[in-house]
N, C-alpha and C. Protein backbone atom coordinates (compact mmCIF):
# COMPACT_ATOMS: atom_id res chain seq x y z
N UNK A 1 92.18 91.28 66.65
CA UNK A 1 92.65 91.83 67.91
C UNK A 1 92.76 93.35 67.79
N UNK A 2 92.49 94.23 68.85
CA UNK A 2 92.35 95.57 68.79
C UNK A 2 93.76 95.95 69.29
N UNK A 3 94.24 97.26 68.72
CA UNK A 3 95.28 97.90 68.50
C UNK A 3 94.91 98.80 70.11
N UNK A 4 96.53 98.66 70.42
CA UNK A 4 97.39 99.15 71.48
C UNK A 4 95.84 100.89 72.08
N UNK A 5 96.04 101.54 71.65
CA UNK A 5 94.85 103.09 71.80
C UNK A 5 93.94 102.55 71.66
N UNK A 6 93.29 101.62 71.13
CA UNK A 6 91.44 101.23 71.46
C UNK A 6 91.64 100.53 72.20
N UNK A 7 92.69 99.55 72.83
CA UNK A 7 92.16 98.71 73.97
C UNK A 7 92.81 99.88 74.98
N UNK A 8 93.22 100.61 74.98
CA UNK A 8 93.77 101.38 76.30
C UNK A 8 92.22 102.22 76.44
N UNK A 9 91.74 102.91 75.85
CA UNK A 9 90.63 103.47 75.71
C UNK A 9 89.72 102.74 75.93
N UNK A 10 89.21 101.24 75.82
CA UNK A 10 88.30 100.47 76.01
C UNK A 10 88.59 99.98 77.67
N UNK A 11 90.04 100.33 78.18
CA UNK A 11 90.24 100.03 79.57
C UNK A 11 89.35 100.94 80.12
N UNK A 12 89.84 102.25 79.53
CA UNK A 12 89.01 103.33 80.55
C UNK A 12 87.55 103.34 80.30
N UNK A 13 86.96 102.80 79.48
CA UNK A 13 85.53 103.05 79.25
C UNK A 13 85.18 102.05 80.39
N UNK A 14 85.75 100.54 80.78
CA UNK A 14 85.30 100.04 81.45
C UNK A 14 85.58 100.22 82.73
N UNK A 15 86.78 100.58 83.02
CA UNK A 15 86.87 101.43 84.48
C UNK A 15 85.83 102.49 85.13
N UNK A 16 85.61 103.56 84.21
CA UNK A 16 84.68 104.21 84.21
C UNK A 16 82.79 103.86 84.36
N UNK A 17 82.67 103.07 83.31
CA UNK A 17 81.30 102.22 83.32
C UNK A 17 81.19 101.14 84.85
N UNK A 18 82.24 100.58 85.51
CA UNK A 18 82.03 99.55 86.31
C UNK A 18 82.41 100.53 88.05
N UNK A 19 83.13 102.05 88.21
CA UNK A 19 83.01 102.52 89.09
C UNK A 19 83.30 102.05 90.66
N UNK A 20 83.94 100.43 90.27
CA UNK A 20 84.36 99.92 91.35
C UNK A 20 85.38 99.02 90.76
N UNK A 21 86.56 98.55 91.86
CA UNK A 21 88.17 97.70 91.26
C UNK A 21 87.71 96.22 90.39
N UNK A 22 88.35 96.41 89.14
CA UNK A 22 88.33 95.44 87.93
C UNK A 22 89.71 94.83 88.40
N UNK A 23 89.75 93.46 87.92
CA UNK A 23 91.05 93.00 88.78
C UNK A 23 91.85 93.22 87.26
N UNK A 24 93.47 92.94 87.03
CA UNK A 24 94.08 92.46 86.09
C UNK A 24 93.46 91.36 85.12
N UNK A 25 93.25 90.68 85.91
CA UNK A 25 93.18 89.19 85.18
C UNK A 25 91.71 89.43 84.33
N UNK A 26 90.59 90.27 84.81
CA UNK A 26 89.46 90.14 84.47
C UNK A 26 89.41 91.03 83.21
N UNK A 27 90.49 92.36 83.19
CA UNK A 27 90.43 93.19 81.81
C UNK A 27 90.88 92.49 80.91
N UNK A 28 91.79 91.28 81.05
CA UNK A 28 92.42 90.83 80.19
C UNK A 28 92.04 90.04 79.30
N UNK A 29 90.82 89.25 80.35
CA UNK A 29 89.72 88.36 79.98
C UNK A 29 88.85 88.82 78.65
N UNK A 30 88.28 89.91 79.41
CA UNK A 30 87.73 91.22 78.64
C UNK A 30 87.53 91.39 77.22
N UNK A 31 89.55 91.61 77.35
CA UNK A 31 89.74 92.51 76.30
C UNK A 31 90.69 90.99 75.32
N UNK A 32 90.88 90.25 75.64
CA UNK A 32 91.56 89.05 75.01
C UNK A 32 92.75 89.10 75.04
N UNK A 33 93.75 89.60 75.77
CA UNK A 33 94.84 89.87 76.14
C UNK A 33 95.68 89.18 77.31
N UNK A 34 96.91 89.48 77.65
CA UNK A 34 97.50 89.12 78.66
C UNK A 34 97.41 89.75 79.84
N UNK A 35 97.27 89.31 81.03
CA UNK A 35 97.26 90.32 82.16
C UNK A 35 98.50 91.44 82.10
N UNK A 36 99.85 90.97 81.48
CA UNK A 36 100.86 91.62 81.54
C UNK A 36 100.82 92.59 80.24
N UNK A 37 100.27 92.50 79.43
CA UNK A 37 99.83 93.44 78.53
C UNK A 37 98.85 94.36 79.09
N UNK A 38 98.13 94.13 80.39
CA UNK A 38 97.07 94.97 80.63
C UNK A 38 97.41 95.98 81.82
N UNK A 39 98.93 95.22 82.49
CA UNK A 39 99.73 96.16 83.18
C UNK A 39 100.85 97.06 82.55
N UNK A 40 100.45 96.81 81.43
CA UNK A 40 102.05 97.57 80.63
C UNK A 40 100.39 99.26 80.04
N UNK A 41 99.16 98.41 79.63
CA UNK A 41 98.74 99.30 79.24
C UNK A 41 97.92 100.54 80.55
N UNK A 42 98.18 99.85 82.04
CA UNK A 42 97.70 100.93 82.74
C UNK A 42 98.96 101.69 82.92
N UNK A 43 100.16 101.32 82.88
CA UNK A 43 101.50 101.92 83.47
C UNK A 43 101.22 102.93 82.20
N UNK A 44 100.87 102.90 80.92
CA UNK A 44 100.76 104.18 79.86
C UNK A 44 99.93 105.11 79.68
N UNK A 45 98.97 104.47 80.65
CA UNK A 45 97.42 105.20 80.90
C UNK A 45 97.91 106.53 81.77
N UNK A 46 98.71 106.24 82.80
CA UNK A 46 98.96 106.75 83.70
C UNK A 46 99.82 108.39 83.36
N UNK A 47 100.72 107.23 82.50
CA UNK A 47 101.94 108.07 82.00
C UNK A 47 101.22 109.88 81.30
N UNK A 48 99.82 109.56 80.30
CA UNK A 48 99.02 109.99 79.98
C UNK A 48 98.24 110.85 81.17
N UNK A 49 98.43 111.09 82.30
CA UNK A 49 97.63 111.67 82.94
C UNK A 49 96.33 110.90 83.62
N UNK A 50 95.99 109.76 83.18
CA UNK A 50 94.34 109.01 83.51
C UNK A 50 95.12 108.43 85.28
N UNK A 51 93.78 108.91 86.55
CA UNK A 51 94.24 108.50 87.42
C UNK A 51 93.85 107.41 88.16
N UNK A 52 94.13 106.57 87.90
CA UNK A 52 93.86 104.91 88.07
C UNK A 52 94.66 104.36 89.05
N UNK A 53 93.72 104.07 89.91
CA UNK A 53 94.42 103.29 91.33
C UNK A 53 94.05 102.04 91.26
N UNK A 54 95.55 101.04 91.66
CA UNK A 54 95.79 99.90 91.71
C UNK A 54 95.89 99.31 93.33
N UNK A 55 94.22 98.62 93.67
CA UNK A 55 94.11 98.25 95.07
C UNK A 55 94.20 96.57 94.98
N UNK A 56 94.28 96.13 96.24
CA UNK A 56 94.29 94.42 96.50
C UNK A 56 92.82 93.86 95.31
N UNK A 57 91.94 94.73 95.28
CA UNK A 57 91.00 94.12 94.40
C UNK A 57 90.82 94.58 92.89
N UNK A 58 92.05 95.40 92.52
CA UNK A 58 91.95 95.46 91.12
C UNK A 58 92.62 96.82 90.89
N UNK A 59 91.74 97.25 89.57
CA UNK A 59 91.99 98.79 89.34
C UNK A 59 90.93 99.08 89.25
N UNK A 60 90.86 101.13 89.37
CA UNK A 60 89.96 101.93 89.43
C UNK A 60 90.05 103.15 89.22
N UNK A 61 89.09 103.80 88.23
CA UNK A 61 89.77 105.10 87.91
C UNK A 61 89.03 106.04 88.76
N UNK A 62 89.71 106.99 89.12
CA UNK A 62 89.40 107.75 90.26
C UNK A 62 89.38 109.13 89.35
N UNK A 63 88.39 110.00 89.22
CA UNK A 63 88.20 111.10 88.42
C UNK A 63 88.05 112.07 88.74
N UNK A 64 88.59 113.38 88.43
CA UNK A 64 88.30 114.67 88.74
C UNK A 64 86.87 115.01 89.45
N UNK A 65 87.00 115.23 90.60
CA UNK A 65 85.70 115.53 91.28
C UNK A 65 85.07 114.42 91.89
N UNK A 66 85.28 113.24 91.74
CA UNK A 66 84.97 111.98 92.38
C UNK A 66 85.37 112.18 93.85
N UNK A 67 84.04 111.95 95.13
CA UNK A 67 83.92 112.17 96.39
C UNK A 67 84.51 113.50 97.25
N UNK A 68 84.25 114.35 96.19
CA UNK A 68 84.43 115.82 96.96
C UNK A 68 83.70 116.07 97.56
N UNK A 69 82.42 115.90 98.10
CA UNK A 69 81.63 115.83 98.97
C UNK A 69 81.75 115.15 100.34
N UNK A 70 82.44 113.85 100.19
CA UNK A 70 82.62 113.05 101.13
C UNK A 70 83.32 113.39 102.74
N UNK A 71 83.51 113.22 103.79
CA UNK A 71 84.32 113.50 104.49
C UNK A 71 85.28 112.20 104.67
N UNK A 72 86.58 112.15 105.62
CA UNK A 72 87.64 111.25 105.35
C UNK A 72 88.32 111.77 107.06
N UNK A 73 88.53 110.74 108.05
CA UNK A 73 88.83 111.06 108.95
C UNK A 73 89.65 109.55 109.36
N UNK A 74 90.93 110.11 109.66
CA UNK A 74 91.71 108.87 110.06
C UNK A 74 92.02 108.28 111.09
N UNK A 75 91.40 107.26 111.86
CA UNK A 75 91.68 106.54 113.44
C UNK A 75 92.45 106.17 113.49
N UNK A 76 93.07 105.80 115.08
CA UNK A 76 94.25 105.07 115.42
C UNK A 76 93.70 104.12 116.29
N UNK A 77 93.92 102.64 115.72
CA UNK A 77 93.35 101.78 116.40
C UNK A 77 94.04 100.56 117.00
N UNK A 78 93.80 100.24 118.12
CA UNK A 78 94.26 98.59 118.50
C UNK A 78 93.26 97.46 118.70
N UNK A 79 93.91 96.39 117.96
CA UNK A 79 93.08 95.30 118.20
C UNK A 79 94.01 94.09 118.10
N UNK A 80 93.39 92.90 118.57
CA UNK A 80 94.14 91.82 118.09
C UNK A 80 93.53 91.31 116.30
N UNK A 81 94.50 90.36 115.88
CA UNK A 81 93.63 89.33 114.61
C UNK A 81 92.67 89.13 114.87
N UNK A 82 92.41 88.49 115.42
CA UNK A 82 90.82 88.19 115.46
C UNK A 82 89.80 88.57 115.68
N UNK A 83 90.41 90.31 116.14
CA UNK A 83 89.08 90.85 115.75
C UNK A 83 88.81 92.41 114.85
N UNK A 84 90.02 91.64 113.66
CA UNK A 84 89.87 92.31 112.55
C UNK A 84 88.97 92.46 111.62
N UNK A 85 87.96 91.40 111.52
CA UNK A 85 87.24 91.37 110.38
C UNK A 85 85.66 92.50 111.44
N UNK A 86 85.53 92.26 112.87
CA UNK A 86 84.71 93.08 113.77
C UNK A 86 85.05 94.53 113.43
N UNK A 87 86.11 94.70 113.07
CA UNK A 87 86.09 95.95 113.37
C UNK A 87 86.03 96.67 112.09
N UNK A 88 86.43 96.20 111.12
CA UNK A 88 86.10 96.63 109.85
C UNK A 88 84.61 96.41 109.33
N UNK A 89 83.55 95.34 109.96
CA UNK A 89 82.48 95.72 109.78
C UNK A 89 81.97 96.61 110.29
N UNK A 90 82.46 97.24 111.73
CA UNK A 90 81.93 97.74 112.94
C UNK A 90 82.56 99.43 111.71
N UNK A 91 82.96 99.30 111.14
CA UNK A 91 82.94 100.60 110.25
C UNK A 91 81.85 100.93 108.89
N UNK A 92 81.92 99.81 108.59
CA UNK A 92 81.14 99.83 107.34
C UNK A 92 79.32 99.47 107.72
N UNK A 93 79.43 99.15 108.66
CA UNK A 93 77.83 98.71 109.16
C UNK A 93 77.46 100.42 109.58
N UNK A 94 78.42 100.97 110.35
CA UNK A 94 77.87 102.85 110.70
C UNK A 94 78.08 103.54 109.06
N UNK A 95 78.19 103.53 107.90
CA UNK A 95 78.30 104.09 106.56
C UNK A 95 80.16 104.69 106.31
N UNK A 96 80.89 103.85 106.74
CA UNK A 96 82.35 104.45 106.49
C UNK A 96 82.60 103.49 104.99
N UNK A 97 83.36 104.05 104.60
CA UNK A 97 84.63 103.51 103.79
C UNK A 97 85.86 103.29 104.00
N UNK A 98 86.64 101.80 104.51
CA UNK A 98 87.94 102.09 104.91
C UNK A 98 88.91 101.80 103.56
N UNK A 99 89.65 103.18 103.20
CA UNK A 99 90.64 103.39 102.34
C UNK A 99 91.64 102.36 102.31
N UNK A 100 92.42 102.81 103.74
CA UNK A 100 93.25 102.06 104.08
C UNK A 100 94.07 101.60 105.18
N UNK A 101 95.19 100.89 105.36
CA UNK A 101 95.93 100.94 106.78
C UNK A 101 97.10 101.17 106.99
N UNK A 102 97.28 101.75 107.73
CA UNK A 102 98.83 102.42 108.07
C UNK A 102 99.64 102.09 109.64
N UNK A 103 100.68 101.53 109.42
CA UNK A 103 101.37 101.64 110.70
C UNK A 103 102.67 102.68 110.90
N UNK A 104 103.04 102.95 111.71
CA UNK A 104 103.86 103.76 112.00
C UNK A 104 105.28 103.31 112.25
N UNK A 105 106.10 102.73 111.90
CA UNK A 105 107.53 101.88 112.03
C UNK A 105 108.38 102.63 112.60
N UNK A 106 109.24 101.89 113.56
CA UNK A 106 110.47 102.75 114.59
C UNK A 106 111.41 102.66 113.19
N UNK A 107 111.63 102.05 112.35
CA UNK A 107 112.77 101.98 111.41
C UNK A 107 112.15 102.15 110.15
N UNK A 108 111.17 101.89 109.37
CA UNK A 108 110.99 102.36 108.26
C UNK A 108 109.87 103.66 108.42
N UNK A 109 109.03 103.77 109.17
CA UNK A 109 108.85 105.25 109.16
C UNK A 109 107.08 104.55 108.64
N UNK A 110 106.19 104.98 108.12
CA UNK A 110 105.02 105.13 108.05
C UNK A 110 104.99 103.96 106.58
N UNK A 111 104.12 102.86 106.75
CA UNK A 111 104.23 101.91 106.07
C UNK A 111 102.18 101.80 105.21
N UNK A 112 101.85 101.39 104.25
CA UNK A 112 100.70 101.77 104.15
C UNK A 112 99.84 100.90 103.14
N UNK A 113 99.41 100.21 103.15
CA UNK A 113 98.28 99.81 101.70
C UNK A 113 96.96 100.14 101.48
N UNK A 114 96.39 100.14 100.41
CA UNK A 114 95.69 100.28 100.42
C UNK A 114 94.28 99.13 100.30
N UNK A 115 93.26 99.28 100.81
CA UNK A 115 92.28 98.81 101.58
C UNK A 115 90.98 98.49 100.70
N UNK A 116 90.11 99.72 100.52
CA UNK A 116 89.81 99.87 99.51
C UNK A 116 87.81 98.99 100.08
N UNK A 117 87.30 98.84 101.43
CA UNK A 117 87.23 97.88 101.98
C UNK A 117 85.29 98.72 101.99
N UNK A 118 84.65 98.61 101.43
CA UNK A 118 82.46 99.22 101.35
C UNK A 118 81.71 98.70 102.08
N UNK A 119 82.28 97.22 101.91
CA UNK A 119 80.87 96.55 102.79
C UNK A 119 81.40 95.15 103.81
N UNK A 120 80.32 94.67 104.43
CA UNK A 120 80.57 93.46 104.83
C UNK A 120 81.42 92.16 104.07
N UNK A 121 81.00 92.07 102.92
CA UNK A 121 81.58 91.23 101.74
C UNK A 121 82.75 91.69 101.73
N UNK A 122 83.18 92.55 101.08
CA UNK A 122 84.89 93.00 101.06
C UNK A 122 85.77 92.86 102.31
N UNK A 123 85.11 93.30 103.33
CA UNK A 123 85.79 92.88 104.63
C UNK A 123 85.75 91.42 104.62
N UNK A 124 84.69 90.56 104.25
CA UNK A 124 85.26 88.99 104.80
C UNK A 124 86.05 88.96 103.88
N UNK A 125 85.73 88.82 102.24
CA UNK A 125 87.06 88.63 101.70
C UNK A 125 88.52 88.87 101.87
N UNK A 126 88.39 90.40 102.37
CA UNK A 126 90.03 90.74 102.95
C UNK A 126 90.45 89.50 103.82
N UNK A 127 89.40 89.33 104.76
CA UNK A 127 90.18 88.39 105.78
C UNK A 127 90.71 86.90 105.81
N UNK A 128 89.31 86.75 104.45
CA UNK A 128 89.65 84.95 104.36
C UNK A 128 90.63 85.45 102.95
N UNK A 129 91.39 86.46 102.23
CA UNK A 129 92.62 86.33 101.55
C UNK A 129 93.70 86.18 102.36
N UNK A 130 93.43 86.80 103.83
CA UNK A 130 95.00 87.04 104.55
C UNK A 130 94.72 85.59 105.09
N UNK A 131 93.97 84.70 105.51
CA UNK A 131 93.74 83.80 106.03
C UNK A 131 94.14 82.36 105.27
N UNK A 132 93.84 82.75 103.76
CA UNK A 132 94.78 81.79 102.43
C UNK A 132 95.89 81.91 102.29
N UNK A 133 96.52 83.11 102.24
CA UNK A 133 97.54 83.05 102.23
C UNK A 133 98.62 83.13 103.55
N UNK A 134 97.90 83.17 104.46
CA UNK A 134 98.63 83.19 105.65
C UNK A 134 99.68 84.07 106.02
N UNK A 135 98.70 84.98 105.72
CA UNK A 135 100.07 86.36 106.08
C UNK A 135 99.57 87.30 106.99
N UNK A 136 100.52 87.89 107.63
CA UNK A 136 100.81 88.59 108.48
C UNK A 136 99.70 89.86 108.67
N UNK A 137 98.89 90.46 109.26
CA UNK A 137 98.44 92.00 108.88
C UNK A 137 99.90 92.83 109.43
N UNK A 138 99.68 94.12 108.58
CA UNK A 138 100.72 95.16 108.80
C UNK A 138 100.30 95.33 110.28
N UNK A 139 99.90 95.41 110.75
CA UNK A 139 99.70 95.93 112.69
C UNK A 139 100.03 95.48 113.69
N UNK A 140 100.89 93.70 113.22
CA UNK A 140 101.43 93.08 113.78
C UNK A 140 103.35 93.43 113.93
N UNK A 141 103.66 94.35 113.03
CA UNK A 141 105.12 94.82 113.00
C UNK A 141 104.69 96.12 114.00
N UNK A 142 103.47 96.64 114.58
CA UNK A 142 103.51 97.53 115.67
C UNK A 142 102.81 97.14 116.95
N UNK A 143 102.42 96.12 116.92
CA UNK A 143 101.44 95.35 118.49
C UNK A 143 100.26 95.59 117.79
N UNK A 144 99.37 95.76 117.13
CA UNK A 144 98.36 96.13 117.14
C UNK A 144 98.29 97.36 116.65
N UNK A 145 98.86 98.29 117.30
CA UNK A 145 98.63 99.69 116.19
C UNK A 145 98.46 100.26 115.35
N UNK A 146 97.37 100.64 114.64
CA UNK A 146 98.13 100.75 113.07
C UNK A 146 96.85 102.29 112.95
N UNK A 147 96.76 102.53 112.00
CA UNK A 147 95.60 103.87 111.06
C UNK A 147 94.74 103.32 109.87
N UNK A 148 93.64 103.62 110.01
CA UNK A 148 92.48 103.26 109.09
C UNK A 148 92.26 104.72 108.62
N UNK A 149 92.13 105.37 107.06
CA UNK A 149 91.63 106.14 106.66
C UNK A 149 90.39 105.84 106.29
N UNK A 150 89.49 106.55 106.81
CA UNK A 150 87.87 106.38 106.50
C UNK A 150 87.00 107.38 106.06
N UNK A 151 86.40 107.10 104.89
CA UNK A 151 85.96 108.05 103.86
C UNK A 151 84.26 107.71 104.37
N UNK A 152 83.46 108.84 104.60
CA UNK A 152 81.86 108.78 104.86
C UNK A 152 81.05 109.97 104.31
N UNK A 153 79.97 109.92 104.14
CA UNK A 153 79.17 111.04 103.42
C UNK A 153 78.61 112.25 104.42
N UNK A 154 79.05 112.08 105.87
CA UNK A 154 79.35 113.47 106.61
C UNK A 154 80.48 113.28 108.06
N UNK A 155 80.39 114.00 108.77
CA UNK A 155 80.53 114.12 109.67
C UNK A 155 80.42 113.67 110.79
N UNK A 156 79.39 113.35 111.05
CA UNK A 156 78.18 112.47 111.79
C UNK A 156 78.50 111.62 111.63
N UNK A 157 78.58 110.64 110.19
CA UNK A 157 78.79 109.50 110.02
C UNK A 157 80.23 109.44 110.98
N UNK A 158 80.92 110.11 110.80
CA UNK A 158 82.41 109.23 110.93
C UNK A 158 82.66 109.75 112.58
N UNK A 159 81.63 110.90 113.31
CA UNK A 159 81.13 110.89 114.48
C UNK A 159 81.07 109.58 115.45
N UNK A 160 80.09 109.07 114.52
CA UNK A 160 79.56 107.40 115.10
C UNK A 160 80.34 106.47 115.05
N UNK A 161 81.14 106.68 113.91
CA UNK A 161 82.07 105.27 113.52
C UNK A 161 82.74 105.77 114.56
N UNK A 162 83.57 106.56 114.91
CA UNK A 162 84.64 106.73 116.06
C UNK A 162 84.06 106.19 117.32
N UNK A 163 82.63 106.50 117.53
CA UNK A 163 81.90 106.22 118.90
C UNK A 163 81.84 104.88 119.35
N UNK A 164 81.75 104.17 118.41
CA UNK A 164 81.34 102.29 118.16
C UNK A 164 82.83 101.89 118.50
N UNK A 165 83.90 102.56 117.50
CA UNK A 165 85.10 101.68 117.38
C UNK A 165 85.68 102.45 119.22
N UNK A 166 85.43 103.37 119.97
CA UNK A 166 85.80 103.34 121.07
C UNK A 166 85.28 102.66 122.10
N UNK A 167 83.15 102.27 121.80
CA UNK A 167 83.25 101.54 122.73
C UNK A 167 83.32 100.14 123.01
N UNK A 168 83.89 99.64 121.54
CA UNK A 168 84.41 98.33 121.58
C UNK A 168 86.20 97.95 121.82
N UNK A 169 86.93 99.34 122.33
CA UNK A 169 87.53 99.58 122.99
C UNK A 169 88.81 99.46 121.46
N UNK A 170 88.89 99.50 120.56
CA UNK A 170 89.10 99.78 119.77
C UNK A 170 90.21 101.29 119.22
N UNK A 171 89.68 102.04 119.74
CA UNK A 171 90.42 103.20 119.14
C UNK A 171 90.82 104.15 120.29
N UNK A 172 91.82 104.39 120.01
CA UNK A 172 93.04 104.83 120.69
C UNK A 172 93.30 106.23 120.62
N UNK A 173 92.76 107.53 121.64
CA UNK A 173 93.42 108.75 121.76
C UNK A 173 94.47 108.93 121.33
């Protein structure tokens, strides 16, 4: 079994090498370890400076200079459930990335997860997870309201995405 600094180091080589969210369970697999050993070793990673984000589909190290190019423009949208999984394709089919979602709370104030959401595939999965487990989306503690941060490779892009998600009546001045 490899010592505490080569498997923390062998985390980041594979974070790095795979460039998209590794779940818990799968580094652990990996690396022959416990998932809870593999959260004790990102909580030290961290501690260390390495900046590793922990989304619904795993972890990911996010690196100096990673999508500085990109643009990132945040909507305010209404919809019902059911036509959540539409509208998150209706982003990713025009070239967006949705980060994440945010509602705005009369009592707790701005509430937020992260999303994390590329293609068609990730969007159904999001939906058939909330759909297993039968939970709530955050947009339902505001009617529908909530914020999508959306990351695209210009301007234009996220031009269009706004254009689509208004004229499917979608997004909200």
């Amino acid at each position: 079994m490899m010592e505490g600094d080569e498997r923390r180091q062998k985390i980041v080589e594979i974070l790095h090498r795979e460039g998209q969210p590794v779940s818990g369970t799968g580094l652990a697999r990996m690396l022959g370890v416990s998932r809870q050993v593999i959260v004790q070793d990102i909580a030290l990673l961290r501690a260390t400076d390495k900046n590793i984000l922990s989304t619904n589909k795993g972890y990911i190290l996010f690196e100096a200079g990673q999508g500085m190019n990109r643009k990132k423009r945040t909507y305010k949208v209404k919809h019902r459930d059911e036509e959540i999984l539409d509208e998150l394709n209706t982003i990713v089919d025009f070239g967006g990335k949705v980060q994440d979602v945010a509602v705005e709370h009369g009592i707790y104030g701005q509430i937020s997860a992260e999303l994390t959401i590329n293609s068609r595939a990730d969007a159904e999965v999001f939906v058939k997870k909330a759909e297993k487990y039968k939970t709530k989306p955050l947009n339902n503690l505001t009617h529908g309201v909530h914020f999508h941060t959306v990351e695209a490779d210009s301007e234009e892009v996220l031009d269009r995405i706004g254009e689509e998600l208004r004229k499917k009546g979608y997004l909200i001045n």
